[in-house]
Protein backbone atom coordinates (compact mmCIF):
# COMPACT_ATOMS: atom_id res chain seq x y z
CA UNK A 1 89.95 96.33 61.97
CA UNK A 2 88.12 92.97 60.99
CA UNK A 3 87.65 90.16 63.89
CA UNK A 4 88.19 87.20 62.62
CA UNK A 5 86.68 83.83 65.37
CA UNK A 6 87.99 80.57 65.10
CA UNK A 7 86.17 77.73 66.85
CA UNK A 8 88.37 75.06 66.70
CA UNK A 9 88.07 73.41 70.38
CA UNK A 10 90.16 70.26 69.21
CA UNK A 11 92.99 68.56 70.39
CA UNK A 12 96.13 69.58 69.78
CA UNK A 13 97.31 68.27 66.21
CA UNK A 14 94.03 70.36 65.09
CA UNK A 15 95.00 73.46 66.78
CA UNK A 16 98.64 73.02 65.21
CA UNK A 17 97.16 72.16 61.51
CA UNK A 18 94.57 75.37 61.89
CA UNK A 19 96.99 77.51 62.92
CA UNK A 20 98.26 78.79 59.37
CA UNK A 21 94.48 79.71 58.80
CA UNK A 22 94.46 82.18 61.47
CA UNK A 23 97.92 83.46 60.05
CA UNK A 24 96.36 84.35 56.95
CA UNK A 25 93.89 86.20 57.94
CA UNK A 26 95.84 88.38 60.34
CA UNK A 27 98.07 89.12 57.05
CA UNK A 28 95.24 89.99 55.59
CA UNK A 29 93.91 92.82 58.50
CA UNK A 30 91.82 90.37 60.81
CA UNK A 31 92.41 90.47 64.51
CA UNK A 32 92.11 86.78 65.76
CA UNK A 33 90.05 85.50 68.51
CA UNK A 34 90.25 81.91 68.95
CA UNK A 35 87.78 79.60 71.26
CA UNK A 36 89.79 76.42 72.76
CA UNK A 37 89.92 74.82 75.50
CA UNK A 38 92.09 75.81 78.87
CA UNK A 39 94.59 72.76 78.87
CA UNK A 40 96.35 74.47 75.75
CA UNK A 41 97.14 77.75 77.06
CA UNK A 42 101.27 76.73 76.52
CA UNK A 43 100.42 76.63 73.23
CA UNK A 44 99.12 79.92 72.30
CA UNK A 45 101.60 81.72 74.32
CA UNK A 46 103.86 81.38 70.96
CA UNK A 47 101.41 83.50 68.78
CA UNK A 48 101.21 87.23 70.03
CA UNK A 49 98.82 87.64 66.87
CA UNK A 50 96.30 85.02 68.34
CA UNK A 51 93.93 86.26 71.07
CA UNK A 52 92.78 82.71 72.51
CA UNK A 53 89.28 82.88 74.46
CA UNK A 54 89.74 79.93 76.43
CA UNK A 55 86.90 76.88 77.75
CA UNK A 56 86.87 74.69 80.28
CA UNK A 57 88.22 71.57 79.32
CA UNK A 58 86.00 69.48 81.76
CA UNK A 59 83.10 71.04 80.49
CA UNK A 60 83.78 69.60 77.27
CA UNK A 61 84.11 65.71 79.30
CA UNK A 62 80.81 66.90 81.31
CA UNK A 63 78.50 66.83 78.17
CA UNK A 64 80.11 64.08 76.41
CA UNK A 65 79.61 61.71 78.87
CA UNK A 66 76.02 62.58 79.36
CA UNK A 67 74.74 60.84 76.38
């Protein structure tokens, strides 16, 4: 079977408007592996077909406040 990675580290109205993407292509044979960060693990506990890979969130504040 097909991998299919989504990196869509976003808040959470992106993860909710990408998640019909990642439906589609598990219709269509994919397995899903999805990078985003570790504050939204509530939210992926609703999709059994989504296998999230998940980042530190303050990682993400680390390197945007370096600039």
């Amino acid at each position: 079977m097909k991998t299919a990675y989504i990196l869509q580290p976003g808040k959470l109205g992106d993860l909710i408007i990408t998640t019909p993407i990642a439906n589609y292509y598990k219709n269509n044979g994919y397995n899903i592996k999805w990078f985003a960060y570790d504050n939204f693990k509530n939210y992926f506990k609703y999709f059994n077909y989504i296998e999230p890979i998940f980042l530190d969130y303050y990682i993400k504040n680390y390197f945007s406040n370096t600039r």
